[in-house]
C-alpha atoms as a PDB file:
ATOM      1  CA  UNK A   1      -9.374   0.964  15.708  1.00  0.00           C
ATOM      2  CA  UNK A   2      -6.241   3.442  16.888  1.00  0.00           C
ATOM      3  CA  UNK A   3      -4.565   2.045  13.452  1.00  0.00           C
ATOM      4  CA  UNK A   4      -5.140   1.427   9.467  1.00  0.00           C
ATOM      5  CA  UNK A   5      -5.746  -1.465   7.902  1.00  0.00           C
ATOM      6  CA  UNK A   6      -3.482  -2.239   4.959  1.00  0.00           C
ATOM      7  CA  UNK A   7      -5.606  -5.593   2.619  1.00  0.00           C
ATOM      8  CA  UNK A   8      -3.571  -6.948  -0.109  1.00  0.00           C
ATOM      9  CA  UNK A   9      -3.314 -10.008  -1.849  1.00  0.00           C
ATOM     10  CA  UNK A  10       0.717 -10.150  -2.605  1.00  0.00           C
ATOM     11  CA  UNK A  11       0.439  -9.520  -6.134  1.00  0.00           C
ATOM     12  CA  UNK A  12       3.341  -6.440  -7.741  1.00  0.00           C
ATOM     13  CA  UNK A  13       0.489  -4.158  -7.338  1.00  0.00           C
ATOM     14  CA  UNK A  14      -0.378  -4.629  -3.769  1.00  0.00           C
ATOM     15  CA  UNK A  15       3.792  -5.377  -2.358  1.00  0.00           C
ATOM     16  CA  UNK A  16       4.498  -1.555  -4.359  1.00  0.00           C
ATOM     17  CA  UNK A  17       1.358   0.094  -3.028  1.00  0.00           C
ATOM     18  CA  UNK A  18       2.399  -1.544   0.677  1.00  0.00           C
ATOM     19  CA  UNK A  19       5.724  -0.299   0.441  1.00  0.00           C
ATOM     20  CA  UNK A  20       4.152   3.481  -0.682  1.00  0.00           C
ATOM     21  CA  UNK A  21       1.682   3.325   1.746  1.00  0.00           C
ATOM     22  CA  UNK A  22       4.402   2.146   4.784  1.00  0.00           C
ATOM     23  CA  UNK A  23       6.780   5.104   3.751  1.00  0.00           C
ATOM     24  CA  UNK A  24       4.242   7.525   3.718  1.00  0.00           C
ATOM     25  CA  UNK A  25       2.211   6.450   6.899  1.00  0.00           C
ATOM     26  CA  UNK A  26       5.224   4.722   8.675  1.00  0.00           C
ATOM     27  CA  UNK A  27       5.097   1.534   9.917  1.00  0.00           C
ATOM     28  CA  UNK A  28       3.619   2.633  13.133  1.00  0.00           C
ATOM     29  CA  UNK A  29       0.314   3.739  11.702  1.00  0.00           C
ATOM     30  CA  UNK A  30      -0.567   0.799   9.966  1.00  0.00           C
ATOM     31  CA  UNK A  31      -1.249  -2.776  10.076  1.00  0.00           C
ATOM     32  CA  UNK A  32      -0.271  -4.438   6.980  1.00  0.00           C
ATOM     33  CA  UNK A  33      -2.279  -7.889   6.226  1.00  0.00           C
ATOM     34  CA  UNK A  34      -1.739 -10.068   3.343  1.00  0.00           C
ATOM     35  CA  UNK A  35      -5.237 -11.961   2.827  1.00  0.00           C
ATOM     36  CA  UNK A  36      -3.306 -14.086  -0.064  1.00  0.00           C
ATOM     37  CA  UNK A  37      -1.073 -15.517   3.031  1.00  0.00           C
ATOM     38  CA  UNK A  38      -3.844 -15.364   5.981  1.00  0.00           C
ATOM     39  CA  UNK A  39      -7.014 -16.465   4.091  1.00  0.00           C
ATOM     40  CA  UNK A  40      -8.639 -16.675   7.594  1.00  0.00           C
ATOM     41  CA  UNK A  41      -9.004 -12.721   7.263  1.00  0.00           C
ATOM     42  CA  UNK A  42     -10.846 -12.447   4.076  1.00  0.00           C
ATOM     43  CA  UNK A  43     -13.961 -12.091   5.861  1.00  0.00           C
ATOM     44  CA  UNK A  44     -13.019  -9.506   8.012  1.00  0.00           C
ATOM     45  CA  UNK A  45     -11.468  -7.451   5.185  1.00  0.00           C
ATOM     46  CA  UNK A  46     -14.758  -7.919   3.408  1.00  0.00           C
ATOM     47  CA  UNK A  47     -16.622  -7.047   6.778  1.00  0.00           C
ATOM     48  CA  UNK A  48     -15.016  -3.932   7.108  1.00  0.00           C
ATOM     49  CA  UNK A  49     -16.192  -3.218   2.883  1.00  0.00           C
ATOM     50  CA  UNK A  50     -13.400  -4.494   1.322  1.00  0.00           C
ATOM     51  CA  UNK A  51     -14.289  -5.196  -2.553  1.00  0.00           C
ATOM     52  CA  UNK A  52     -10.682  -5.344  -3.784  1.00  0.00           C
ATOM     53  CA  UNK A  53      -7.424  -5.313  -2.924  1.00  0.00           C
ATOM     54  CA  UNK A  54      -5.202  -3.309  -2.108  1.00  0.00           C
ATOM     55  CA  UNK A  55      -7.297  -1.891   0.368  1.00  0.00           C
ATOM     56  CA  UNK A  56      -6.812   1.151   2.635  1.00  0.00           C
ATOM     57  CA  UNK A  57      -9.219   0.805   5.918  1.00  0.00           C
ATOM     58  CA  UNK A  58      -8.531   4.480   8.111  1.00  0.00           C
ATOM     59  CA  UNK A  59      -9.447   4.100  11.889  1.00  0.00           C
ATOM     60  CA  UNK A  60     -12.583   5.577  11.312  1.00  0.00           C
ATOM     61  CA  UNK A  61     -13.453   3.000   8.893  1.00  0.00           C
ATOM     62  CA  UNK A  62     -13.219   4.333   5.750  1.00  0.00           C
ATOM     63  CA  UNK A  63     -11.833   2.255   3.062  1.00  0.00           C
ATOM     64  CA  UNK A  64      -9.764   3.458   0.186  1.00  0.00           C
ATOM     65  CA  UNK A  65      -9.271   0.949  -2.496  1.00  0.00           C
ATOM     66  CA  UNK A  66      -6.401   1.657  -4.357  1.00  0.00           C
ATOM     67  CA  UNK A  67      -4.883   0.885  -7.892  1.00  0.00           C
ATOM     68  CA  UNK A  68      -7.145  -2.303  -8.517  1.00  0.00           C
ATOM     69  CA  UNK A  69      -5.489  -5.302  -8.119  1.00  0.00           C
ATOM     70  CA  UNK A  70      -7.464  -8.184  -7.810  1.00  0.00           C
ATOM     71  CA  UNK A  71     -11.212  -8.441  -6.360  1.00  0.00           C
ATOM     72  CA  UNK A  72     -12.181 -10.492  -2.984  1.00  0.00           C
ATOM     73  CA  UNK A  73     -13.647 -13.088  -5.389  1.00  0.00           C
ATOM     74  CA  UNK A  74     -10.526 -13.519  -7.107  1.00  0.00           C
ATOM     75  CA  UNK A  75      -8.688 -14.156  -3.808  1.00  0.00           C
ATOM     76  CA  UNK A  76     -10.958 -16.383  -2.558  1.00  0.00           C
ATOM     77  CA  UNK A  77     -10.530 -18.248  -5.324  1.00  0.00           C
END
């Protein structure tokens, strides 16, 4: 993975951390995915050790949760 992984849900929480995380990364650096929009990558995100969103993944695979906004549970619904 060349880029990060940007998980969130769509709530205030994750759209302001997106828009942090965008203007301090820049666009180019990271992939932003919105698992409350495309369910059908909930199980990657939680592949990769997502527990809650928003969710940092770096290209080495670390993941940073940040400023809890919902669990994977929650989204799944």
């Amino acid at each position: 993975m060349s880029k990060s992984i940007f998980y969130h849900a769509g709530c205030p929480v994750c759209v302001s951390a997106e828009q942090e995380i965008v203007q301090l990364m820049g666009s180019e650096a990271v992939y932003i995915v919105n698992i409350g929009e495309d369910r059908s990558r909930i199980n990657e995100a939680e592949g990769l050790g997502v527990k809650s969103v928003p969710a940092l993944v770096t290209p080495n695979g670390n993941v940073l949760h940040i400023n809890f906004g919902a669990s994977i549970e929650e989204v799944k619904g």
